[in-house]
C-alpha atoms as a PDB file:
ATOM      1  CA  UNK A   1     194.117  92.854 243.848  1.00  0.00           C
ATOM      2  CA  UNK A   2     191.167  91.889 242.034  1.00  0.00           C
ATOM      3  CA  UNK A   3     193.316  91.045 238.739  1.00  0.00           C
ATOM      4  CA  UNK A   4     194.974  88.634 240.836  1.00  0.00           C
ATOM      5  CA  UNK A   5     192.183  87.229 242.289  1.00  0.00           C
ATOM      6  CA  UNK A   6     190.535  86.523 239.275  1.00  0.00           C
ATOM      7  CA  UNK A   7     193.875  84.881 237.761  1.00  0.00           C
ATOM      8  CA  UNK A   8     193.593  82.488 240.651  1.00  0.00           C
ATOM      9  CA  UNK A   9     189.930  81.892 240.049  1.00  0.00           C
ATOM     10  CA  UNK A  10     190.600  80.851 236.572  1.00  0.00           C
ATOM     11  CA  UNK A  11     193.683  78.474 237.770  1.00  0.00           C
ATOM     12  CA  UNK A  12     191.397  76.787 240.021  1.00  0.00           C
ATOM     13  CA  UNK A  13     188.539  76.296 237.740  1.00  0.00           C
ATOM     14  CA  UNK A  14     191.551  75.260 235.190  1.00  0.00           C
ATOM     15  CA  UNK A  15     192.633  72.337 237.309  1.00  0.00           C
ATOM     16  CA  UNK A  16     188.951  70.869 238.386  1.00  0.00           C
ATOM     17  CA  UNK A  17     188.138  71.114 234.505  1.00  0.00           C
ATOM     18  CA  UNK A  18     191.680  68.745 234.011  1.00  0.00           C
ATOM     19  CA  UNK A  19     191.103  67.136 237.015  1.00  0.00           C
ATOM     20  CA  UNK A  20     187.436  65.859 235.914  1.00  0.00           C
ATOM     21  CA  UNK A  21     188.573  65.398 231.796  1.00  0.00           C
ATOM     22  CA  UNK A  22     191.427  63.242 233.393  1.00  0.00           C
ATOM     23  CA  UNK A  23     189.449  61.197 236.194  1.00  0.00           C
ATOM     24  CA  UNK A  24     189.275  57.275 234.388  1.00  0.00           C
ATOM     25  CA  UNK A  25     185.426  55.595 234.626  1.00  0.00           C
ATOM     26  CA  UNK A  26     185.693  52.088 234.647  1.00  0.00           C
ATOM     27  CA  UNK A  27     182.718  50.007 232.864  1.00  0.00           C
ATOM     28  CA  UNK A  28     184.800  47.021 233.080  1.00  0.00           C
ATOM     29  CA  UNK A  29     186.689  44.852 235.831  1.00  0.00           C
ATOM     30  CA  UNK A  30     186.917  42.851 238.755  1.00  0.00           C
ATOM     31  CA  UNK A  31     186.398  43.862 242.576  1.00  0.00           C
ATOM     32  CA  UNK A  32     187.651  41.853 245.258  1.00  0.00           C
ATOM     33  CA  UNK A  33     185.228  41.539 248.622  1.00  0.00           C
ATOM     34  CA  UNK A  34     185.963  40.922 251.867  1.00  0.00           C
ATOM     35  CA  UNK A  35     183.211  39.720 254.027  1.00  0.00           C
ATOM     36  CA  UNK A  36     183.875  40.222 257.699  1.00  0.00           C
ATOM     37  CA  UNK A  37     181.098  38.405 260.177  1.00  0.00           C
ATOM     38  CA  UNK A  38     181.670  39.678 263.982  1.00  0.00           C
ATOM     39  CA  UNK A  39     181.286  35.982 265.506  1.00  0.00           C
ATOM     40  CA  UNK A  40     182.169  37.139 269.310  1.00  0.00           C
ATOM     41  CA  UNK A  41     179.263  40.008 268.995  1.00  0.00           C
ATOM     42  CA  UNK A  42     176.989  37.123 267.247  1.00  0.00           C
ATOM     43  CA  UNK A  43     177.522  34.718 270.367  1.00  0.00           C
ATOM     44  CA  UNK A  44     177.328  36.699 272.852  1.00  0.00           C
ATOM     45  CA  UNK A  45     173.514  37.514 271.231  1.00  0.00           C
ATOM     46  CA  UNK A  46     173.339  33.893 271.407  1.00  0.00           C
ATOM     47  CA  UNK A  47     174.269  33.695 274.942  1.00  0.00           C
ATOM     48  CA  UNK A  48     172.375  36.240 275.890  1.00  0.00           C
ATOM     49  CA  UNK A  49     168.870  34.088 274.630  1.00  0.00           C
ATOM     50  CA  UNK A  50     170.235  31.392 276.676  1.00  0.00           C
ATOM     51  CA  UNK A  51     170.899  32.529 280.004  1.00  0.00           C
ATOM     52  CA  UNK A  52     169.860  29.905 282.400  1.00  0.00           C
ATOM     53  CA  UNK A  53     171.804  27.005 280.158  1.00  0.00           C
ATOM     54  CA  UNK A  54     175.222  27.392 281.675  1.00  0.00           C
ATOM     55  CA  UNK A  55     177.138  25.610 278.709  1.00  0.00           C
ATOM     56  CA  UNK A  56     176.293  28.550 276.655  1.00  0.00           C
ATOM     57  CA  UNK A  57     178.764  30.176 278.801  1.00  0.00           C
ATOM     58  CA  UNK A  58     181.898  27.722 278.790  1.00  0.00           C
ATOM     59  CA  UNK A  59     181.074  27.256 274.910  1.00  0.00           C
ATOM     60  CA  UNK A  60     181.147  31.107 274.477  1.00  0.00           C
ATOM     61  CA  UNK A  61     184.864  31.303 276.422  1.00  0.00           C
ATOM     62  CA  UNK A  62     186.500  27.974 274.228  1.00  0.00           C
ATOM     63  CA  UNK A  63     185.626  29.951 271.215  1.00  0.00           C
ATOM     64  CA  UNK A  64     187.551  32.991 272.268  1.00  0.00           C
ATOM     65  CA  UNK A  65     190.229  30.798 272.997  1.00  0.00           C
ATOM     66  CA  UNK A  66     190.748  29.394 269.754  1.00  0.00           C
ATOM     67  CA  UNK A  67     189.087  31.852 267.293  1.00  0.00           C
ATOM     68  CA  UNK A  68     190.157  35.344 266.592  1.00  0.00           C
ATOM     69  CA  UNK A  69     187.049  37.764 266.665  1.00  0.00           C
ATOM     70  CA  UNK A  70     186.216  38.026 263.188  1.00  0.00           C
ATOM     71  CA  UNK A  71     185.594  35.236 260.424  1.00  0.00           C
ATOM     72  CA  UNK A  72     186.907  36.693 257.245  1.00  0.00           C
ATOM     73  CA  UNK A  73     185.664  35.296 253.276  1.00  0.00           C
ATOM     74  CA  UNK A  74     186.871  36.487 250.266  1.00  0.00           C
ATOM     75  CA  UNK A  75     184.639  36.819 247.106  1.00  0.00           C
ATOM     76  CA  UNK A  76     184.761  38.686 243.851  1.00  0.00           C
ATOM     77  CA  UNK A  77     182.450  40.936 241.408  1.00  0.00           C
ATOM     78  CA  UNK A  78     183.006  40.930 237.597  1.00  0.00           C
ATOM     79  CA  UNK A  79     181.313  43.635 236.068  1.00  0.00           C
ATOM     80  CA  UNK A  80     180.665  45.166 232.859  1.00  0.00           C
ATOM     81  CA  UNK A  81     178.614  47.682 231.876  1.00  0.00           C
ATOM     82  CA  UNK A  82     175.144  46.454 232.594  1.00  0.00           C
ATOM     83  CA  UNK A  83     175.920  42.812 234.108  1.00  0.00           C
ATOM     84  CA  UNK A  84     177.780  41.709 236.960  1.00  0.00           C
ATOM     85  CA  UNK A  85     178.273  38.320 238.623  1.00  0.00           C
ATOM     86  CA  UNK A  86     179.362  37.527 242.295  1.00  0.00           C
ATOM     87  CA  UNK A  87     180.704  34.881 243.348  1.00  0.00           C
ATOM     88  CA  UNK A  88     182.593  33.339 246.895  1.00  0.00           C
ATOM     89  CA  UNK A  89     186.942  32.856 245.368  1.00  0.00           C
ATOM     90  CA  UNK A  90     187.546  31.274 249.261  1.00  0.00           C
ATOM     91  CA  UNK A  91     186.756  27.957 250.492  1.00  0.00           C
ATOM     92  CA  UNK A  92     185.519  27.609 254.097  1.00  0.00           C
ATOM     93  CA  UNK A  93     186.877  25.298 256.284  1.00  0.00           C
ATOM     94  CA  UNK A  94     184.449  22.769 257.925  1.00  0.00           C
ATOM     95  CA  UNK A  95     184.828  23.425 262.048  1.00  0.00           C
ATOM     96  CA  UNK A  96     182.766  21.661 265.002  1.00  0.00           C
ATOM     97  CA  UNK A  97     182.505  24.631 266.812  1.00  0.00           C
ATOM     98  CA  UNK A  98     179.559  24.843 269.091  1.00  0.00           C
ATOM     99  CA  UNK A  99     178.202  27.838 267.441  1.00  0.00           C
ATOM    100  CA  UNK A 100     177.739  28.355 263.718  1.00  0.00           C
ATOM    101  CA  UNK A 101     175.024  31.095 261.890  1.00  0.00           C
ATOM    102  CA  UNK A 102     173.750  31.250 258.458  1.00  0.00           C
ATOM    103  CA  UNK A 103     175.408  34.805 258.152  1.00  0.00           C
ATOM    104  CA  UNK A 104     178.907  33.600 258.701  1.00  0.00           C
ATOM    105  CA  UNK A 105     178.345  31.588 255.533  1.00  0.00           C
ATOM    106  CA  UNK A 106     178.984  32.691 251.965  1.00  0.00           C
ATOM    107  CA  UNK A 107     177.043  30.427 249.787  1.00  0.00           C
ATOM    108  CA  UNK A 108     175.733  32.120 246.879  1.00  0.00           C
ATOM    109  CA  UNK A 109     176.550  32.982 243.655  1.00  0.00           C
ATOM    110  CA  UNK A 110     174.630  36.228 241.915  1.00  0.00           C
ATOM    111  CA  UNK A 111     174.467  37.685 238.068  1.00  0.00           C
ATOM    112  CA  UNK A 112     172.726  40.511 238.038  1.00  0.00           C
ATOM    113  CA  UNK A 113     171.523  42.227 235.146  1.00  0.00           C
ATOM    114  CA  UNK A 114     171.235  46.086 236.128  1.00  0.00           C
ATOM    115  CA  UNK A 115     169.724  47.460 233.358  1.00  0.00           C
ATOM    116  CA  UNK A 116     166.777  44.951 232.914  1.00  0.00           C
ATOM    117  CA  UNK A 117     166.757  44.879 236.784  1.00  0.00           C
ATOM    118  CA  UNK A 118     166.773  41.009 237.508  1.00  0.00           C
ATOM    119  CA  UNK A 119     169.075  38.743 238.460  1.00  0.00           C
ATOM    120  CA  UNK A 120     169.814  34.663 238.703  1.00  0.00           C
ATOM    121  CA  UNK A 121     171.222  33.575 242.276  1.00  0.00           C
ATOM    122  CA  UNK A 122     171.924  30.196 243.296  1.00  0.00           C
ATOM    123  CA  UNK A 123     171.290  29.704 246.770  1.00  0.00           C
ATOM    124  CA  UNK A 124     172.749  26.931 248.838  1.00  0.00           C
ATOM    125  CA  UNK A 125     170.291  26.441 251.892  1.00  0.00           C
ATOM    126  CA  UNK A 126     170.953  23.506 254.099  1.00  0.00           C
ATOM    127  CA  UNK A 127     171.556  20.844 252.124  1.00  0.00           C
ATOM    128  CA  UNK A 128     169.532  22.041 249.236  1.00  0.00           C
ATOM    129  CA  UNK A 129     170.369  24.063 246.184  1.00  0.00           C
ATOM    130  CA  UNK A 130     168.149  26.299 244.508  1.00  0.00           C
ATOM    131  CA  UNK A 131     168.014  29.025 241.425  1.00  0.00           C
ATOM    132  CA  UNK A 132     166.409  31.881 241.984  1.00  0.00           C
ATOM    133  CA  UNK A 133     165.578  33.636 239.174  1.00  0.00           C
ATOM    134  CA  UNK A 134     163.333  37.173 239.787  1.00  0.00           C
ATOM    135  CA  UNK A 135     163.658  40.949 239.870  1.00  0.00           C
ATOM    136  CA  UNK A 136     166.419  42.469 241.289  1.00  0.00           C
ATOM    137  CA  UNK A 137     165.220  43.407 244.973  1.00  0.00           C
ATOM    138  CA  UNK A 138     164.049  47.185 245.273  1.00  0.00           C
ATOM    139  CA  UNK A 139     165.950  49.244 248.029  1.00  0.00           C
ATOM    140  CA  UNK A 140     164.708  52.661 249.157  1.00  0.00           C
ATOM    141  CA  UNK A 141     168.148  54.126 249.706  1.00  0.00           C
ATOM    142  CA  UNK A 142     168.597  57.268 251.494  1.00  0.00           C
ATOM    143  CA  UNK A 143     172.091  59.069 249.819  1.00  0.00           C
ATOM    144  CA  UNK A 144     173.942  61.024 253.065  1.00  0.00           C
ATOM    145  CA  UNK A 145     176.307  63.578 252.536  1.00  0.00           C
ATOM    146  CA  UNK A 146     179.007  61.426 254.307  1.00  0.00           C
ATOM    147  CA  UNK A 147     181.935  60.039 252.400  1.00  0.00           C
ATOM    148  CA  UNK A 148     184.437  57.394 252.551  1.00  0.00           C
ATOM    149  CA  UNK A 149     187.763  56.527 250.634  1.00  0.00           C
ATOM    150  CA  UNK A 150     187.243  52.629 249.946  1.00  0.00           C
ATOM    151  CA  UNK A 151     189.924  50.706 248.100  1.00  0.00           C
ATOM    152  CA  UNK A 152     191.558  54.185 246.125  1.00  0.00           C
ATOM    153  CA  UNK A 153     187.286  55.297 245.290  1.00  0.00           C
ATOM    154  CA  UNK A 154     185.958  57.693 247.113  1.00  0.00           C
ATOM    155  CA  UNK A 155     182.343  56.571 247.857  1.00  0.00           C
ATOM    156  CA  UNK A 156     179.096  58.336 249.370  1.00  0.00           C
ATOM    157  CA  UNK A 157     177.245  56.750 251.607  1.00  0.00           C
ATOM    158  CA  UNK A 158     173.427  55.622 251.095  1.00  0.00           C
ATOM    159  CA  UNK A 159     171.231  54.381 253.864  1.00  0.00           C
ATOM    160  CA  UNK A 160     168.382  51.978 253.768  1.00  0.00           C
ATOM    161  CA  UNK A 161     165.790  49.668 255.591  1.00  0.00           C
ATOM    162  CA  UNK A 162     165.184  45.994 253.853  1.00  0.00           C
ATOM    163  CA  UNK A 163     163.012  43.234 254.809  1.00  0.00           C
ATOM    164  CA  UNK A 164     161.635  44.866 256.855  1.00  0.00           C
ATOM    165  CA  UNK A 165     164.088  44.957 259.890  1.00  0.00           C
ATOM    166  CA  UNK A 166     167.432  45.098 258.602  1.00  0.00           C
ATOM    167  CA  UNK A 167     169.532  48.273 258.591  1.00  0.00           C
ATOM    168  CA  UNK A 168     171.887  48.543 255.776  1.00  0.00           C
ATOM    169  CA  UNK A 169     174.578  51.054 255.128  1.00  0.00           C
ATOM    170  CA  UNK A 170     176.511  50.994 251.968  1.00  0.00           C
ATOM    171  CA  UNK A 171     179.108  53.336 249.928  1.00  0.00           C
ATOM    172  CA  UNK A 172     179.073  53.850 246.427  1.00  0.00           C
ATOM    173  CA  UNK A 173     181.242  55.164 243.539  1.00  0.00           C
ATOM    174  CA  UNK A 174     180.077  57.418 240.732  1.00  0.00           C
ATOM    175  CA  UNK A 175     183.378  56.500 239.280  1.00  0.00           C
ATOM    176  CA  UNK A 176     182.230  53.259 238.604  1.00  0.00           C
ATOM    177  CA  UNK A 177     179.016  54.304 236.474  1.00  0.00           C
ATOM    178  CA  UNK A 178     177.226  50.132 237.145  1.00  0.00           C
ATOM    179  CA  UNK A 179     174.448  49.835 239.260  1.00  0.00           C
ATOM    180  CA  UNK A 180     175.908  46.937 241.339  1.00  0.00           C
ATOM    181  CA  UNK A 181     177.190  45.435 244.241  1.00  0.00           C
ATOM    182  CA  UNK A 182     178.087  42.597 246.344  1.00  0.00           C
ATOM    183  CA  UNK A 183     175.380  40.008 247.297  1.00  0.00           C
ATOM    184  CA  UNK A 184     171.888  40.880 246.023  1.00  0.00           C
ATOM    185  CA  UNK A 185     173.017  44.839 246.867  1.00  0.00           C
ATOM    186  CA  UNK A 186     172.366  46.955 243.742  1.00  0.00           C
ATOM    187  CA  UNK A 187     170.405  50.003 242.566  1.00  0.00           C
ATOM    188  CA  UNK A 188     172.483  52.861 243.642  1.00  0.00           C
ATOM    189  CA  UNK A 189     173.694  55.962 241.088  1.00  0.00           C
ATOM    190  CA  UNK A 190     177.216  53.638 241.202  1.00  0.00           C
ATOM    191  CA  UNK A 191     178.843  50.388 242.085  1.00  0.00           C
ATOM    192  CA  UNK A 192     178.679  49.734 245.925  1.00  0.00           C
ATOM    193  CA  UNK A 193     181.979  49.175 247.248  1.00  0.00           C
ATOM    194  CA  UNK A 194     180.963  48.391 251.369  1.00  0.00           C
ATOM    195  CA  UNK A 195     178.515  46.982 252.901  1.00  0.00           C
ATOM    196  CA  UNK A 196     177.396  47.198 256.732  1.00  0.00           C
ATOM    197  CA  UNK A 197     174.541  45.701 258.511  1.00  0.00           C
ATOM    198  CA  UNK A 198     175.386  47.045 261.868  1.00  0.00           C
ATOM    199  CA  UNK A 199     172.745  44.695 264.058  1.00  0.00           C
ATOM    200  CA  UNK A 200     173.680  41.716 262.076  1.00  0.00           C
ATOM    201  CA  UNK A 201     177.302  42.018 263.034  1.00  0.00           C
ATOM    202  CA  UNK A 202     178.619  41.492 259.384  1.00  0.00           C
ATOM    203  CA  UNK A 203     180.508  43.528 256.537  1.00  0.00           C
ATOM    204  CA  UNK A 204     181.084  43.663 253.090  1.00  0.00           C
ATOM    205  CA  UNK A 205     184.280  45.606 252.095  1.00  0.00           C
ATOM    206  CA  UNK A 206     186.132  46.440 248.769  1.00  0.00           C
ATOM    207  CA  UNK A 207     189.415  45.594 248.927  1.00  0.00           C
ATOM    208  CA  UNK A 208     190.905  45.694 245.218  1.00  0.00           C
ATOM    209  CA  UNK A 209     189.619  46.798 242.330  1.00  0.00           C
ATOM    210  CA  UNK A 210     191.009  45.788 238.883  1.00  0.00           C
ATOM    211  CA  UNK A 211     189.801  48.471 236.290  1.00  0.00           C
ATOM    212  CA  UNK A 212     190.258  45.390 232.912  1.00  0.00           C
ATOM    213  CA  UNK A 213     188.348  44.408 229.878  1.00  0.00           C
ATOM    214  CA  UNK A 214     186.159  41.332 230.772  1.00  0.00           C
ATOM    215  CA  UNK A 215     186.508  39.996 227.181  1.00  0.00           C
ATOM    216  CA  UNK A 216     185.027  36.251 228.348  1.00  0.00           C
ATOM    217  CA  UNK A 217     181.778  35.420 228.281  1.00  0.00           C
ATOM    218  CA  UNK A 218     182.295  32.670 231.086  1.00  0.00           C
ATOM    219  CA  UNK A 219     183.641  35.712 233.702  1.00  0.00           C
ATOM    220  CA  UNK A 220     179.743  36.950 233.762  1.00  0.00           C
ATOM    221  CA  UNK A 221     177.983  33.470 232.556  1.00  0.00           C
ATOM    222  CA  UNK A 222     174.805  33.369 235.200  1.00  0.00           C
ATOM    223  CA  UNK A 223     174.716  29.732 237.700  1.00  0.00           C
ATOM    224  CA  UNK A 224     172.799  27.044 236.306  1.00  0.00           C
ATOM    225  CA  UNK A 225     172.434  24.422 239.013  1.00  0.00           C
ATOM    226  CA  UNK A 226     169.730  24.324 241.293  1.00  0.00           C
ATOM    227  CA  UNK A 227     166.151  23.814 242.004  1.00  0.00           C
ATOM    228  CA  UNK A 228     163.976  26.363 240.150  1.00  0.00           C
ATOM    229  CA  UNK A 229     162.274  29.285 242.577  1.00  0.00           C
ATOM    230  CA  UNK A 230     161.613  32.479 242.270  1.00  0.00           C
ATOM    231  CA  UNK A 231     161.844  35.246 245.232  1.00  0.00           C
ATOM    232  CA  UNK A 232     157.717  34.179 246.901  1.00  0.00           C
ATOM    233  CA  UNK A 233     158.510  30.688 246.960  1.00  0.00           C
ATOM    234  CA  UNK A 234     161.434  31.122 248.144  1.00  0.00           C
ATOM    235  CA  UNK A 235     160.380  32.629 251.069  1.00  0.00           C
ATOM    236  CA  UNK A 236     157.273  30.638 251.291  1.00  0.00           C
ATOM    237  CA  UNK A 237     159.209  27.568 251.718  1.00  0.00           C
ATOM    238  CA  UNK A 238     161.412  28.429 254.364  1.00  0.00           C
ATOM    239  CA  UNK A 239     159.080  29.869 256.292  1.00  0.00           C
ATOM    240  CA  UNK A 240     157.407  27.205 256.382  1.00  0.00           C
ATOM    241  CA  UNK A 241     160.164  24.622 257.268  1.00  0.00           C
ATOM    242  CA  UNK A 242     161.380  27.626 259.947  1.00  0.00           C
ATOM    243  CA  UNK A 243     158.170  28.028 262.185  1.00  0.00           C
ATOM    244  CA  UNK A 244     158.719  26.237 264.836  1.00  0.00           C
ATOM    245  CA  UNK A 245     162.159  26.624 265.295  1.00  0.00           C
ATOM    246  CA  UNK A 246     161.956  30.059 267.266  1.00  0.00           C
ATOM    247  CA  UNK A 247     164.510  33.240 267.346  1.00  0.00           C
ATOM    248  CA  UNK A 248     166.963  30.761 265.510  1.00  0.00           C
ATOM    249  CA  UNK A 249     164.700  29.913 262.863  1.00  0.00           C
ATOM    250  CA  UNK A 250     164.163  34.178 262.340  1.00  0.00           C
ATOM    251  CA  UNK A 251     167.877  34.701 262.003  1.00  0.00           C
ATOM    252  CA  UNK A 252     168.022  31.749 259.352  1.00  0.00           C
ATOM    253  CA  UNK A 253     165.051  33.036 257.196  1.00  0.00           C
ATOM    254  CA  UNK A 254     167.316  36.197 257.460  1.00  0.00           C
ATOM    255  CA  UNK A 255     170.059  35.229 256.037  1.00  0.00           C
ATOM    256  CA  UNK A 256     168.945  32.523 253.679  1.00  0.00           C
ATOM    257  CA  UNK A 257     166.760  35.814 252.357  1.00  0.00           C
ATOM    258  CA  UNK A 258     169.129  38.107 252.561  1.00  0.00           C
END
């Protein structure tokens, strides 16, 4: 009995041992996002702030009628070993629906450098266009024991409070041995596959990876265009322009921050 138990002991050990010598790291590739923005939980915050203006309410139904529940964008994340760049691949289409947020936008472009820890964003705010250029933005993550399979990776999950207010849950790979992520999301043991900021209704979601040589300088070349900031003044300026505008004027800071 304990011959044979110690026969399957050693098969078992035999096969992790393979398994890990076999398991492919990629430094190099491209992941495709899918940002997912809950617009029926987003209005009915909205209508909820408004409840003695009754056109809230008729505005609210119309856009159940012709909208489906979720507004989807597509963006992509080359990455190789210590630089990544992110960038929107979907165009939005221009609506005149009565209620539009900042979050169910996808405006800006980010290359990240993890190992120095900075990164170059250009931000499209209103009808302005700036370059951000700073330190990549520090994130006390909390790693769970909780996993997830996310586009063929299985990812942990990491926890985390930013600006203050916002709750953020992402998954990351160890397979994937670069510090990044979608958006300005980085500074995990791994690249961060998903995204979730529960109370802001929105999601960021692997949904293909390609494990490929980036072999172009142009796939990871950082934005030029755009008025030079850097994180402060940023933030300075809008809040500024975003005083008086109330709860609205919050979520907008929010987002444009985010």
């Amino acid at each position: 009995m304990k011959i044979k138990q110690i026969t399957i002991a050693c098969l078992l050990l035999f096969t992790q041992s393979s398994f890990a010598q076999n398991t492919r790291f990629a430094t190099q590739g491209v992941i495709e996002f899918e940002k997912r923005v809950n617009m029926y939980a987003l209005i009915k915050e909205q209508v909820k702030r408004n409840p003695t203006r009754s056109y809230y309410v008729q505005a609210e139904e119309d856009y159940q009628k012709k909208n489906p529940q979720f507004k989807i964008l597509k963006s992509s994340l080359t990455f190789s070993k210590e630089q990544t760049l992110f960038k929107p691949t979907s165009e939005e289409l221009i609506t005149n629906n009565f209620f539009d947020f900042e979050t169910s936008h996808q405006n800006n472009i980010i290359a990240t450098n993890t190992a120095a820890a900075t990164s170059i964003a250009q931000k499209k705010v209103f009808d302005e266009t700036y370059l951000l250029s700073d330190s990549t933005r520090k994130i006390n993550w909390k790693i769970t024991d909780e996993f997830r399979n996310i586009a063929g990776y299985d990812c942990r999950r990491a926890n985390a409070l930013i600006m203050d207010s916002i709750y953020v849950v992402a998954f990351y790979t160890d397979e994937i041995p670069v510090s990044g992520g979608p958006e300005a999301f980085t500074g995990l043991p791994g690249m961060i596959l998903g995204v979730a900021l529960p109370y802001e209704h929105v999601t960021w979601f692997a949904t293909a990876v390609t494990d490929t040589p980036v072999t172009d300088e142009k796939q990871l070349k950082a934005p030029t265009k755009g008025k030079p900031v850097n994180s402060k003044q940023l933030s300075t300026m809008l809040k500024a322009a975003t005083k008086d505008w109330g709860e609205w004027g919050q979520d907008a800071l929010k987002a444009f921050l985010l």
